[in-house]
Protein backbone atom coordinates (compact mmCIF):
# COMPACT_ATOMS: atom_id res chain seq x y z
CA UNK A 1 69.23 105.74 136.29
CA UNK A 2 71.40 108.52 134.26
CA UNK A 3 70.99 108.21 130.38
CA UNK A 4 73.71 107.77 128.44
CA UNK A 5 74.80 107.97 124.84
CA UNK A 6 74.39 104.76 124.38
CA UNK A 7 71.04 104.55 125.74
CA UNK A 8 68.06 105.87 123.36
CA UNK A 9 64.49 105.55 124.88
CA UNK A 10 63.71 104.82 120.47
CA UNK A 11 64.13 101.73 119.14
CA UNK A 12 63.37 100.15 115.67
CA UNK A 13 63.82 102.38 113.02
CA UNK A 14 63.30 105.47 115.45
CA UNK A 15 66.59 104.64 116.91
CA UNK A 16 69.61 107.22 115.81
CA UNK A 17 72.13 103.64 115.37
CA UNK A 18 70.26 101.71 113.21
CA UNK A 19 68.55 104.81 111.09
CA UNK A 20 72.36 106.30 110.79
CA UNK A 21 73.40 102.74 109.27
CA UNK A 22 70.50 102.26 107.04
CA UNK A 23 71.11 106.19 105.81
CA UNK A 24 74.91 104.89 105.19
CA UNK A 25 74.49 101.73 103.31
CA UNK A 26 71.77 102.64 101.53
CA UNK A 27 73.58 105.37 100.16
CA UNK A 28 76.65 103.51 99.48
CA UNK A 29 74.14 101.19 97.70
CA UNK A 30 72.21 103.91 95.07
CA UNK A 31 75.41 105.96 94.61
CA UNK A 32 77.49 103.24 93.61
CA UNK A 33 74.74 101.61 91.73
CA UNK A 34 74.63 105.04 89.77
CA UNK A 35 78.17 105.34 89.13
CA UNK A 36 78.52 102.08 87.39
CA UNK A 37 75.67 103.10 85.05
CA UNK A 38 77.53 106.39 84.47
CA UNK A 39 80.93 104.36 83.74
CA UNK A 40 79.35 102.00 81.55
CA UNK A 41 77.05 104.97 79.34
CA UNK A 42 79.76 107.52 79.37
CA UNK A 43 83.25 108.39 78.62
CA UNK A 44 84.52 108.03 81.93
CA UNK A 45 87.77 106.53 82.90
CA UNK A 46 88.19 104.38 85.50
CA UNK A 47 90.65 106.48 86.52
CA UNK A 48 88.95 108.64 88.36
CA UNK A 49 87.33 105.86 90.34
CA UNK A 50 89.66 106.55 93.47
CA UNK A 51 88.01 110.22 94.00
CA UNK A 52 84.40 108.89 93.54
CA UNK A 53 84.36 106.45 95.96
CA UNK A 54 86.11 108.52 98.34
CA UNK A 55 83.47 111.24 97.64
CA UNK A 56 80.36 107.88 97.95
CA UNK A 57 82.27 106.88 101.20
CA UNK A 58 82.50 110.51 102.83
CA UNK A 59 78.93 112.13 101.36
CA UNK A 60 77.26 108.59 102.67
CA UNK A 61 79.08 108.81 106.38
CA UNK A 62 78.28 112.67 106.26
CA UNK A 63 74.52 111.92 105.84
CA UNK A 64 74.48 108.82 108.16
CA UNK A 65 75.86 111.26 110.79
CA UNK A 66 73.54 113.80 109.84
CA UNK A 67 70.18 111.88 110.26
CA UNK A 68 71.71 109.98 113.63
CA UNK A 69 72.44 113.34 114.79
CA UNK A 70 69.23 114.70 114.31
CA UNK A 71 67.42 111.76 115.63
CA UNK A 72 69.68 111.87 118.85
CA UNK A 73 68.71 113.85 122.08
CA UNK A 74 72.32 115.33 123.00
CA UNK A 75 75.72 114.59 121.90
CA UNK A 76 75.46 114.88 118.24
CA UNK A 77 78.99 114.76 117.35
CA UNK A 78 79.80 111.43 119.27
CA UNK A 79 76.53 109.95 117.95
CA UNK A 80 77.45 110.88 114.24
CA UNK A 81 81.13 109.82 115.03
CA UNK A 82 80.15 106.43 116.49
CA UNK A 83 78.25 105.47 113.04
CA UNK A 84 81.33 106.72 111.27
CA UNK A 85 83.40 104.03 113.61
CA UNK A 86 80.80 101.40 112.69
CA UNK A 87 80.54 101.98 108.82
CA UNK A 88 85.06 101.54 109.16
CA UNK A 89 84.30 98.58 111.26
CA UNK A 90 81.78 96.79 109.12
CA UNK A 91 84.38 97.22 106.06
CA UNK A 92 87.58 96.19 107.93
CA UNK A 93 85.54 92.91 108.91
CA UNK A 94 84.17 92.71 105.26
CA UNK A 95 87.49 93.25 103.45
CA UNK A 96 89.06 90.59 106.32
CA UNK A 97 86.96 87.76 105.78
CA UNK A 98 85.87 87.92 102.29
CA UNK A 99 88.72 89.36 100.44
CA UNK A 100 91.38 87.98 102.78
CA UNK A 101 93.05 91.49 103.56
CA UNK A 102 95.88 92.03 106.49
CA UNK A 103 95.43 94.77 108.65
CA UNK A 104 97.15 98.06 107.62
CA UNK A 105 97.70 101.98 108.22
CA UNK A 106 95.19 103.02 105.51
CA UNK A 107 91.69 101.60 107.19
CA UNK A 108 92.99 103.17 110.33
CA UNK A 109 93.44 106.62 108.71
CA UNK A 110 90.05 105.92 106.97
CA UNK A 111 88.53 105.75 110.11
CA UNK A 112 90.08 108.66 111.32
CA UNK A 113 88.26 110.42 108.74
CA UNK A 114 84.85 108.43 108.78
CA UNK A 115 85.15 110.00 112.83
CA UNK A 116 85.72 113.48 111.71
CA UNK A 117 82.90 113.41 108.88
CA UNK A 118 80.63 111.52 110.97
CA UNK A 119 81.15 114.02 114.41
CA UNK A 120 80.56 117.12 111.76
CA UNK A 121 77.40 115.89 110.37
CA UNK A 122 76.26 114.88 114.07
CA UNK A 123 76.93 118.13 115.01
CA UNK A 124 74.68 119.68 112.01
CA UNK A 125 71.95 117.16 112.28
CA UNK A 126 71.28 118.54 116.19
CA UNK A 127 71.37 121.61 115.49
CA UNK A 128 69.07 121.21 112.50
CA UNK A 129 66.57 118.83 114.81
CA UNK A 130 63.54 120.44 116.16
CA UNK A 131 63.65 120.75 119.83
């Protein structure tokens, strides 16, 4: 039987999808966490709230990429890219059912971009894996 991308011979926590999401969330979770305590103890505006969470969303799907690349035997970039997919996925169906949102341009373009910073950290993590 060929292996495929989707096919990992790890599973659990060894496997590249469900470590990449866990990396992703998890980062979305401390960074966030840590930039309310910075907005509430410091001078600053909520202004600038735009730029940090597009910096949270892209350093946490860089990362997630990173480690799912790493953890991946080939094809770093479409690993990496995939959990970039996912992470726009997860938030489309969030922002759908809970917040009652219509589908637009701007979660499509988000996950445009989610592709591109996931497929460049996939690409890093298999280079930087130990083979």
């Amino acid at each position: 039987m060929k292996a495929t991308i989707f096919h990992s011979n790890r599973t659990g926590l060894n496997s590249p999808w469900i470590m990449g999401q866990c990396v992703i969330w998890s980062s979305v979770l401390i960074l966030s966490l840590g930039t309310a305590v910075v907005l509430r103890y410091t001078d600053l505006q909520t202004s600038s709230l735009p730029w940090i969470t597009f910096l949270i969303n892209a350093s946490s799907i860089f990362t997630g990429g990173l480690i799912s690349g790493k953890r991946t035997e080939r094809n770093g970039w479409i690993m990496g890219g995939i959990q970039g997919i996912l992470y726009t996925l997860i938030l489309m169906i969030i922002g759908f059912l809970a917040f009652d949102t219509s589908l637009r341009v701007e979660p499509l373009i988000f996950g445009i971009c989610s592709f591109g910073l996931g497929a460049l950290g996939g690409m890093i993590g298999i280079n930087l894996s130990k083979k």
